[in-house]
C-alpha atoms as a PDB file:
ATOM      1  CA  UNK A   1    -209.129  37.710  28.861  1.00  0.00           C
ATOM      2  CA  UNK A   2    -209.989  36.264  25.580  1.00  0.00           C
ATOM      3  CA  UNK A   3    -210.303  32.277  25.489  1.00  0.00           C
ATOM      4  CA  UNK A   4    -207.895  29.494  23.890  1.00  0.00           C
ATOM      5  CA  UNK A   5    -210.106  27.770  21.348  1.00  0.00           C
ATOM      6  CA  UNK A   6    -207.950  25.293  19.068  1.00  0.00           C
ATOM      7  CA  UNK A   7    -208.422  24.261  14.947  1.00  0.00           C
ATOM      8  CA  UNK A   8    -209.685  20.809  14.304  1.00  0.00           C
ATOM      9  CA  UNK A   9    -206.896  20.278  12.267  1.00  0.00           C
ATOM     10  CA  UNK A  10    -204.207  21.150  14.883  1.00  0.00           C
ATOM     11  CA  UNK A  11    -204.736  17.677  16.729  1.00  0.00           C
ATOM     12  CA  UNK A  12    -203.649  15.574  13.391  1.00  0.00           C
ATOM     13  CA  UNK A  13    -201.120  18.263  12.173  1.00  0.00           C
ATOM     14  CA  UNK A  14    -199.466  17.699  15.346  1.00  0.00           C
ATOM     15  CA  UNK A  15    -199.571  13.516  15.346  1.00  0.00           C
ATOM     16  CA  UNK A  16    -198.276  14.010  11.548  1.00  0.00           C
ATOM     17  CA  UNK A  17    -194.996  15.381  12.693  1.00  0.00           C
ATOM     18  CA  UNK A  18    -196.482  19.082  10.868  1.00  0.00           C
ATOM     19  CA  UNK A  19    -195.653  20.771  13.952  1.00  0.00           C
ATOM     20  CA  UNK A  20    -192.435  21.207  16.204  1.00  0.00           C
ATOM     21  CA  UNK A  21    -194.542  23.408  18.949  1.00  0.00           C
ATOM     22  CA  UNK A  22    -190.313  23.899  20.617  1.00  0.00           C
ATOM     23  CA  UNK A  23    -188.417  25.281  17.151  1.00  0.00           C
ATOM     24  CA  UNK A  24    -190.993  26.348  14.828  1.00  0.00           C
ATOM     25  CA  UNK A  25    -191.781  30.306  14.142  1.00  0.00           C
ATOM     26  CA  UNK A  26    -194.743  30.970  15.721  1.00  0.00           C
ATOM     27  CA  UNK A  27    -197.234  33.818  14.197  1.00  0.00           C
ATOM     28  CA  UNK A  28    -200.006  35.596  14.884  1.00  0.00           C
ATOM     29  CA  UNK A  29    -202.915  36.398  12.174  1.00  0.00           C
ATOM     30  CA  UNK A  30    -205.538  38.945  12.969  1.00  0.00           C
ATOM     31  CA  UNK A  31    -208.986  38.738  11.296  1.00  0.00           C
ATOM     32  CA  UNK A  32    -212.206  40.873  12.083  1.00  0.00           C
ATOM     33  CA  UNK A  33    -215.560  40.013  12.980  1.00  0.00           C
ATOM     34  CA  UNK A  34    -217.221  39.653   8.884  1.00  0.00           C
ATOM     35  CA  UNK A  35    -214.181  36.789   8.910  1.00  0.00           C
ATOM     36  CA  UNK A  36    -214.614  34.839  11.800  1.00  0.00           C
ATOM     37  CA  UNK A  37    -212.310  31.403  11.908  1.00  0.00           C
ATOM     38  CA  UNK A  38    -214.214  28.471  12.520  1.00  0.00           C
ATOM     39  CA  UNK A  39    -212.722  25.227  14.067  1.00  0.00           C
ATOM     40  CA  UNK A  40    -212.674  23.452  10.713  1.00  0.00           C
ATOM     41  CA  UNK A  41    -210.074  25.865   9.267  1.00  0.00           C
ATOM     42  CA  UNK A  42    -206.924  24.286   8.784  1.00  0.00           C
ATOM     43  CA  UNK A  43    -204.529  26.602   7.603  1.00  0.00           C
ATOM     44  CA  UNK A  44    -203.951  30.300   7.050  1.00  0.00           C
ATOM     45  CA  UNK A  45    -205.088  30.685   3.655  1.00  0.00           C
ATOM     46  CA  UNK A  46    -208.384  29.785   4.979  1.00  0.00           C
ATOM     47  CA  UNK A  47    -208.206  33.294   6.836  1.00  0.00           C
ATOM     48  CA  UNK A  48    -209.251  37.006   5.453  1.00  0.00           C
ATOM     49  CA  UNK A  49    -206.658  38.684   6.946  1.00  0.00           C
ATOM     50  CA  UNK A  50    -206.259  42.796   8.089  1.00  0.00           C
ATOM     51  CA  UNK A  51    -203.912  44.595   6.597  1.00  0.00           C
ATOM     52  CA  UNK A  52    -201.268  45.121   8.604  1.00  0.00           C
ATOM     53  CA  UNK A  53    -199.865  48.352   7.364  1.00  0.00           C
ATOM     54  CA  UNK A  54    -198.864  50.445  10.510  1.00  0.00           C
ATOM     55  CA  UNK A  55    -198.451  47.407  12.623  1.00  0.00           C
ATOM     56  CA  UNK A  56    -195.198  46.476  14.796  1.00  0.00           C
ATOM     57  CA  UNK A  57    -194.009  42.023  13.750  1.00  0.00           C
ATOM     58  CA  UNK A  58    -196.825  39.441  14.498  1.00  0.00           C
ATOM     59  CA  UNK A  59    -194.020  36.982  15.746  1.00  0.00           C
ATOM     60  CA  UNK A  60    -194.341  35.135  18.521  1.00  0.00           C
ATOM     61  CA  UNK A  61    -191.650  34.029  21.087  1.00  0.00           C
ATOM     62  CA  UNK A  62    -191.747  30.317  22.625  1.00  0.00           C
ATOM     63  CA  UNK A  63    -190.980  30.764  26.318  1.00  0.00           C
ATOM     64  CA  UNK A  64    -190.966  26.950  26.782  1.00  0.00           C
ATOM     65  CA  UNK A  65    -192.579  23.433  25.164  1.00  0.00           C
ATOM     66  CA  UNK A  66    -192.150  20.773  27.614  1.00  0.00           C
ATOM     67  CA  UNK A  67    -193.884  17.926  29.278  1.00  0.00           C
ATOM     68  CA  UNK A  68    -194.075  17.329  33.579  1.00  0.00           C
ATOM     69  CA  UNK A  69    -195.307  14.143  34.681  1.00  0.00           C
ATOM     70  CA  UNK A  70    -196.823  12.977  31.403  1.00  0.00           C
ATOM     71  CA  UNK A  71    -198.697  16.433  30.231  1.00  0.00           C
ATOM     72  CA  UNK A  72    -197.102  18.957  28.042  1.00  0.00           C
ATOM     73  CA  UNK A  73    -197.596  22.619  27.943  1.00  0.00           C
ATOM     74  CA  UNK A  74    -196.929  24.829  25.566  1.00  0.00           C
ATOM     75  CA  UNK A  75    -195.724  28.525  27.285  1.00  0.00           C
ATOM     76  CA  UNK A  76    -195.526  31.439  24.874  1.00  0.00           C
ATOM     77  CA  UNK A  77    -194.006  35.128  25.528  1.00  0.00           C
ATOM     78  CA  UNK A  78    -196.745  37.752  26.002  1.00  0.00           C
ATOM     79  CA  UNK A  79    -196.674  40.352  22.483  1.00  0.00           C
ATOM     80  CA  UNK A  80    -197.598  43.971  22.323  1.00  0.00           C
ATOM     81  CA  UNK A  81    -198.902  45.033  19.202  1.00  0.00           C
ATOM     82  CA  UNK A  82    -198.347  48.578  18.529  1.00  0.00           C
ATOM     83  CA  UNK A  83    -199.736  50.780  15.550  1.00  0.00           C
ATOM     84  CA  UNK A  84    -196.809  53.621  14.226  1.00  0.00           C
ATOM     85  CA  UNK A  85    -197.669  55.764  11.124  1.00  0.00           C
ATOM     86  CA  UNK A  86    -201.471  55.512  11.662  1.00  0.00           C
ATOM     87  CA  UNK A  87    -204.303  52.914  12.451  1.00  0.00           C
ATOM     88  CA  UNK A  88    -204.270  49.856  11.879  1.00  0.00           C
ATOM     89  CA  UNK A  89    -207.618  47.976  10.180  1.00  0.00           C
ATOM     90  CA  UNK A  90    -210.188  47.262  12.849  1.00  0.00           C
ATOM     91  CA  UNK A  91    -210.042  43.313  14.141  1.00  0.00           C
ATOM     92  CA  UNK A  92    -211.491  40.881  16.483  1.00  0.00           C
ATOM     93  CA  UNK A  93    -209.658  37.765  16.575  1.00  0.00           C
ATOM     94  CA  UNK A  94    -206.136  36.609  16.728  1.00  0.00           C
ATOM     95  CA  UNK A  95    -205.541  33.546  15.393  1.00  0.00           C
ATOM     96  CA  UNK A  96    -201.983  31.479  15.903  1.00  0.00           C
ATOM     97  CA  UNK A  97    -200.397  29.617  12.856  1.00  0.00           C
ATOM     98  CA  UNK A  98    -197.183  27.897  12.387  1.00  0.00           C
ATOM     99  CA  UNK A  99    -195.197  30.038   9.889  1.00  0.00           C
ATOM    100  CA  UNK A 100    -192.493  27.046   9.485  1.00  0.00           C
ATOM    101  CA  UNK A 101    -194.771  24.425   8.582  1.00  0.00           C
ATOM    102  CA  UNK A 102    -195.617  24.350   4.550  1.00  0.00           C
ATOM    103  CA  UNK A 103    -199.446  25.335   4.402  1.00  0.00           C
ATOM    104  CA  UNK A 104    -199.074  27.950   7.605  1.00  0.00           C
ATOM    105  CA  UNK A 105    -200.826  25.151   9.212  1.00  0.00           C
ATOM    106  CA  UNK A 106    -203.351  26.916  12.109  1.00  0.00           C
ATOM    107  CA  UNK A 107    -203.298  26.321  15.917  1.00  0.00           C
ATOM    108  CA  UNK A 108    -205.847  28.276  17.865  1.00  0.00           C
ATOM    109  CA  UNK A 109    -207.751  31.738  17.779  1.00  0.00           C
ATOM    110  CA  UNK A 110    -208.721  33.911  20.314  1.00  0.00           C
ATOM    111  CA  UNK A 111    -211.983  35.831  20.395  1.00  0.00           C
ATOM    112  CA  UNK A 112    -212.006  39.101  21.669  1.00  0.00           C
ATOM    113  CA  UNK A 113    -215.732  39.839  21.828  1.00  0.00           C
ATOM    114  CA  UNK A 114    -216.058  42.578  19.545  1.00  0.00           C
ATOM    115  CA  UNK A 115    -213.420  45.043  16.873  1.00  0.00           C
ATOM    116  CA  UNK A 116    -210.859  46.358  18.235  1.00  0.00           C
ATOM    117  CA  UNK A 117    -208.833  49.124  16.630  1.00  0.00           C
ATOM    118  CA  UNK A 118    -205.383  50.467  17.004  1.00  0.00           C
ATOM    119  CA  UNK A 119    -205.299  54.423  16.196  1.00  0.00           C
ATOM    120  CA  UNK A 120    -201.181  55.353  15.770  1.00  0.00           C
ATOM    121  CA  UNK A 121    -199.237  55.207  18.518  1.00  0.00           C
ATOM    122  CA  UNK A 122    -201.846  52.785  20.928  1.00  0.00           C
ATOM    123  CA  UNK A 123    -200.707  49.410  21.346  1.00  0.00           C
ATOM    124  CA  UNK A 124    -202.612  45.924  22.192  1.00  0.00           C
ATOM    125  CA  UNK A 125    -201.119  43.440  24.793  1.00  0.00           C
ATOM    126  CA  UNK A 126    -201.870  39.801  24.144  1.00  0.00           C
ATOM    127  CA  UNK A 127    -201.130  37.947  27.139  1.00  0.00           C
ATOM    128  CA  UNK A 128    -200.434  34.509  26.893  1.00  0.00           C
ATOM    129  CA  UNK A 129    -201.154  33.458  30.221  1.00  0.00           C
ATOM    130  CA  UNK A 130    -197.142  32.347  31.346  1.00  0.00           C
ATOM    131  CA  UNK A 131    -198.469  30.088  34.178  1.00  0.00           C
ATOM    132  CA  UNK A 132    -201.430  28.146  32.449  1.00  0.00           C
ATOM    133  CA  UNK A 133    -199.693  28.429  28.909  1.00  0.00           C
ATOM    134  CA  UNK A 134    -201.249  28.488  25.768  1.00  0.00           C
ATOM    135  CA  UNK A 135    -202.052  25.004  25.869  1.00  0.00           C
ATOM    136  CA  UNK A 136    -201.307  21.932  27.643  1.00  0.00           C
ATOM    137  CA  UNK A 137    -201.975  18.004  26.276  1.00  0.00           C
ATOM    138  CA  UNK A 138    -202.349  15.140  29.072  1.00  0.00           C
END
């Protein structure tokens, strides 16, 4: 399983009231390996982007953003990316970015090692991890 690894920026975006991690539309960008994010990224038009021609919605569903004892944790629905009507561009990171906040401010990416490709018809889980979430702040 790919790792978590968060944007600089998301720390301060989300002290500066930029993010609401419970209502806001959650989205997933997918970039290959020539246009790796770095950590001091800060929002999505920092990114070169796939095209996503062929590819089922990027959007993300919020299982649940609540705190326990002091820590939060962030818990989002697993998404299955499927390609329909031929490939979709090769890619090796997907990156999360608030689509309701006004720059598309950026969360985290995920690194999966090397390109991946989707021919027509294949399909790409990205599990969330539902016990763990996607992140947690103590």
């Amino acid at each position: 399983m790919a790792t978590f690894n968060k944007f600089n920026s998301f720390v301060e975006a989300l002290a500066e009231k930029v993010h609401n991690l419970g209502s806001d539309q959650i989205v997933i960008a997918l970039t290959a390996a020539a246009n790796a994010p770095v950590a001091t990224n800060t929002q999505l038009s920092n990114l070169t982007q796939i095209s996503y021609t062929n590819l089922s919605s990027r959007n993300v569903t919020t299982t649940s953003s609540e705190q326990t004892s002091g820590t939060y944790k962030l818990t989002l629905a697993d998404l299955t990316l499927t390609a329909s009507g031929g490939s979709v561009a090769a890619f090796r990171y997907v990156v999360l970015y608030n689509d309701t906040a006004t720059n598309d401010e950026l969360i985290g990416w995920y690194d999966y090692g090397s390109d991946l490709t989707l021919a027509s018809g294949e399909s790409l889980l990205i599990d969330f991890d539902g016990a763990a979430g996607v992140l947690t702040i103590a």
